[in-house]
Protein backbone atom coordinates (compact mmCIF):
# COMPACT_ATOMS: atom_id res chain seq x y z
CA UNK A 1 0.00 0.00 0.00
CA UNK A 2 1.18 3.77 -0.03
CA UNK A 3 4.40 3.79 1.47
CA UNK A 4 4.78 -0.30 1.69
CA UNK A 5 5.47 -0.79 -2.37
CA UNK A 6 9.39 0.51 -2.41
CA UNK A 7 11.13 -0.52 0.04
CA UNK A 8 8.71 -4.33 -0.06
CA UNK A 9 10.80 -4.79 -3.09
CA UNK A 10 14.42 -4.13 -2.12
CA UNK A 11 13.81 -6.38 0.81
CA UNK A 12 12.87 -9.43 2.50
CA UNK A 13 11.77 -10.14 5.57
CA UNK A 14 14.14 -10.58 8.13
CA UNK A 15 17.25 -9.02 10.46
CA UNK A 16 19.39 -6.24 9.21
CA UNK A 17 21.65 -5.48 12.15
CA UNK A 18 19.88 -3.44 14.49
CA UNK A 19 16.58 -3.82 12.57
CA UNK A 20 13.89 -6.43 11.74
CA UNK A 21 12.17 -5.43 8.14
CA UNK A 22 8.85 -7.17 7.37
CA UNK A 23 8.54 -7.19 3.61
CA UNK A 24 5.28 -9.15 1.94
CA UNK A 25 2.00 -8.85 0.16
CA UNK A 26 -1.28 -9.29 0.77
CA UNK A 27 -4.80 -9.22 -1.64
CA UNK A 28 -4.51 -5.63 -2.19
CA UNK A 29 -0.76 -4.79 -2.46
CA UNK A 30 2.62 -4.45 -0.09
CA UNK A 31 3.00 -4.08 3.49
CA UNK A 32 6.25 -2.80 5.04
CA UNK A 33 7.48 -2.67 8.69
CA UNK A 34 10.37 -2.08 10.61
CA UNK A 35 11.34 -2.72 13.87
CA UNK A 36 14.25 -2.03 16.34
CA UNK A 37 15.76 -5.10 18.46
CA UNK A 38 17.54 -4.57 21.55
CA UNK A 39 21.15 -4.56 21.76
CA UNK A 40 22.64 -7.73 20.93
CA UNK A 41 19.33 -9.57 20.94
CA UNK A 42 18.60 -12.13 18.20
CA UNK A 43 15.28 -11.52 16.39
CA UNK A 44 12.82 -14.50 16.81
CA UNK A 45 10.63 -14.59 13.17
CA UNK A 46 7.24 -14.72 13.22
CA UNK A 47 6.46 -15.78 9.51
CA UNK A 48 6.98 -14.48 6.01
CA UNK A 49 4.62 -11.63 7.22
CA UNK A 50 4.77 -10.62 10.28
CA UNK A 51 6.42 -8.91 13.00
CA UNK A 52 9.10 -10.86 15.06
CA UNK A 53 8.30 -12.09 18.17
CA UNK A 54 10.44 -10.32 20.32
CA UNK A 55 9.20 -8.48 23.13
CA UNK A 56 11.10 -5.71 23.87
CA UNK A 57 10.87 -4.91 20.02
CA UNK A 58 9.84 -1.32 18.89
CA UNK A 59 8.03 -1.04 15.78
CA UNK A 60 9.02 2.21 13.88
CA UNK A 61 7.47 2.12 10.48
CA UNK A 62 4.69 0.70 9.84
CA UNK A 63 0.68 1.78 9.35
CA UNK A 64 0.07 5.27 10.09
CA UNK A 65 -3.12 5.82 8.63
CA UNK A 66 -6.11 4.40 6.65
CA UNK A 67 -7.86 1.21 6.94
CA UNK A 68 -5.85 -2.11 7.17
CA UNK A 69 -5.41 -4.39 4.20
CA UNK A 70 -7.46 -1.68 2.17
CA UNK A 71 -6.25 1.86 2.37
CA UNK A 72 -3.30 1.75 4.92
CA UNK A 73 -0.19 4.12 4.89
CA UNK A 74 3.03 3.45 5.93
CA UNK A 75 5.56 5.75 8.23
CA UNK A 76 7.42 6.51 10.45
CA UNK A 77 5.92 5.62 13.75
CA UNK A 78 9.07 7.07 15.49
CA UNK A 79 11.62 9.17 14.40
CA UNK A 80 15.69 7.96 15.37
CA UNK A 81 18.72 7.43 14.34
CA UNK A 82 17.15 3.94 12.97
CA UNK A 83 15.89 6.42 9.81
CA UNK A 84 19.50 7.00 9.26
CA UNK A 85 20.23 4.02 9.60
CA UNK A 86 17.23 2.32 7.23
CA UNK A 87 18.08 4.97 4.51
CA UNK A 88 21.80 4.00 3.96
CA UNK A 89 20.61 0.34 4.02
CA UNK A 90 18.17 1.26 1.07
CA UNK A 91 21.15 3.28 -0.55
CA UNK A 92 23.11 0.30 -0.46
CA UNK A 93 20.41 -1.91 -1.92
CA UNK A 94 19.93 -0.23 -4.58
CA UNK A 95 23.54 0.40 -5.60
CA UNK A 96 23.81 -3.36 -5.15
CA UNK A 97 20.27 -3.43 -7.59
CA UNK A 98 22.07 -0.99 -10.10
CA UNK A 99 25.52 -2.68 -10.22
CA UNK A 100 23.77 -6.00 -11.11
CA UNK A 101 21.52 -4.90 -13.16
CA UNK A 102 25.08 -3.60 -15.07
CA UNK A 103 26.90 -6.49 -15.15
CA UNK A 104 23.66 -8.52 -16.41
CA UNK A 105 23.72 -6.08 -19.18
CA UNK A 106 27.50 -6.15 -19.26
CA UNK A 107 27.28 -10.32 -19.43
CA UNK A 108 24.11 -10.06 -22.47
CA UNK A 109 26.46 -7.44 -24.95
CA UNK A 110 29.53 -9.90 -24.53
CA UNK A 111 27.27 -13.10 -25.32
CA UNK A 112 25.86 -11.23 -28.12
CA UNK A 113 29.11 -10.14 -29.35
CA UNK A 114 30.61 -13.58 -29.13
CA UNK A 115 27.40 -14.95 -31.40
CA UNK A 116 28.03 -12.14 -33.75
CA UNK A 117 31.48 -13.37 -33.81
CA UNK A 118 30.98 -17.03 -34.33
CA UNK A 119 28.75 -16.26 -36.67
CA UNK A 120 30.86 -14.38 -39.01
CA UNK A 121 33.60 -17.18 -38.56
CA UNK A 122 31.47 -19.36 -39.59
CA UNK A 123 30.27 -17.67 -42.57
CA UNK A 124 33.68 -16.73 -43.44
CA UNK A 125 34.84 -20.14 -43.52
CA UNK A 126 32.43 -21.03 -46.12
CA UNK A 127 34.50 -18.37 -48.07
CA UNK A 128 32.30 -15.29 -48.24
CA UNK A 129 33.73 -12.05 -46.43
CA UNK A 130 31.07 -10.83 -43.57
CA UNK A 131 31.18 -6.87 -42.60
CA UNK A 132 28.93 -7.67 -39.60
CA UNK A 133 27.63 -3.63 -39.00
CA UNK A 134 26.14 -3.22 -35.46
CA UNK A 135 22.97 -2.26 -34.74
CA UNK A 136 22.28 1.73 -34.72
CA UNK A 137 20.33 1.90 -31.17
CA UNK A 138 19.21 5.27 -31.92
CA UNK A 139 17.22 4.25 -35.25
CA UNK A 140 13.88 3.34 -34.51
CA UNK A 141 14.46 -0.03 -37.02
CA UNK A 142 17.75 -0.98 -34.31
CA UNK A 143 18.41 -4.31 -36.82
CA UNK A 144 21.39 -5.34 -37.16
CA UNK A 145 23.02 -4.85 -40.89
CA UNK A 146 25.44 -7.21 -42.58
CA UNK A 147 26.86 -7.25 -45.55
CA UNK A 148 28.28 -9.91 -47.41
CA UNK A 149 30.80 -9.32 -51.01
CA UNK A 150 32.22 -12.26 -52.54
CA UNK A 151 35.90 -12.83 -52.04
């Protein structure tokens, strides 16, 4: 729900130092919580969906307004240095998102380069010279070209 959808998918439930996130879904969309544990405590889960078990745990985001499971908002329930804290976790996520999200786009060019490579090899061996022309990404037709002369 408002507030709930982001950070539900950079996470998944469970302890992040200091903090226990709750990240799942219900009928009608995310739900996001956090919580703080006590010093040195281990957090003691609860489910997929809910919040640990703990005691002495504080809850400091979660549902600040609407109806639950239909029009809830998340936030802060308490402001700390746990917002600090949650914020350079989500930084960090997200780098982590972007720099794989790279190197899966990194790994696709180089597999597509090494087809476009075995391909002219291939063709070249059957004695035909291949000009293999790459694709112009900003034409709205983005094919790739090749040209073939005889030898």
């Amino acid at each position: 729900m408002f507030g709930a959808r982001e950070y539900a998918e950079l996470f998944e439930t469970g302890r992040y130092g200091r903090l226990y996130l709750v990240s799942s879904q219900h009928a009608r969309g995310k739900i996001f919580h956090i919580q703080v544990l006590p010093e040195g405590e281990e957090a003691i889960p609860n489910g997929r969906s809910n919040l640990c078990l703990n005691e002495d745990a504080v809850e400091v985001y979660g549902v600040v307004a609407g109806q639950r499971g239909w029009t809830e908002r998340y936030g802060w329930l308490h402001l700390g240095q746990w917002q600090v804290d949650f914020h350079e976790l989500v930084g960090a996520r997200r780098e982590e998102l972007r720099r794989r999200v790279a190197e899966e786009r990194d790994l696709e060019q180089r597999a597509e380069e090494s087809q476009r490579e075995r391909q002219a090899r291939l063709l070249a061996s059957y004695g035909i010279k291949v000009l293999v022309v790459r694709a112009d990404t900003s034409s709205s037709a983005g094919a790739t070209q090749k040209a073939a002369s005889p030898s």
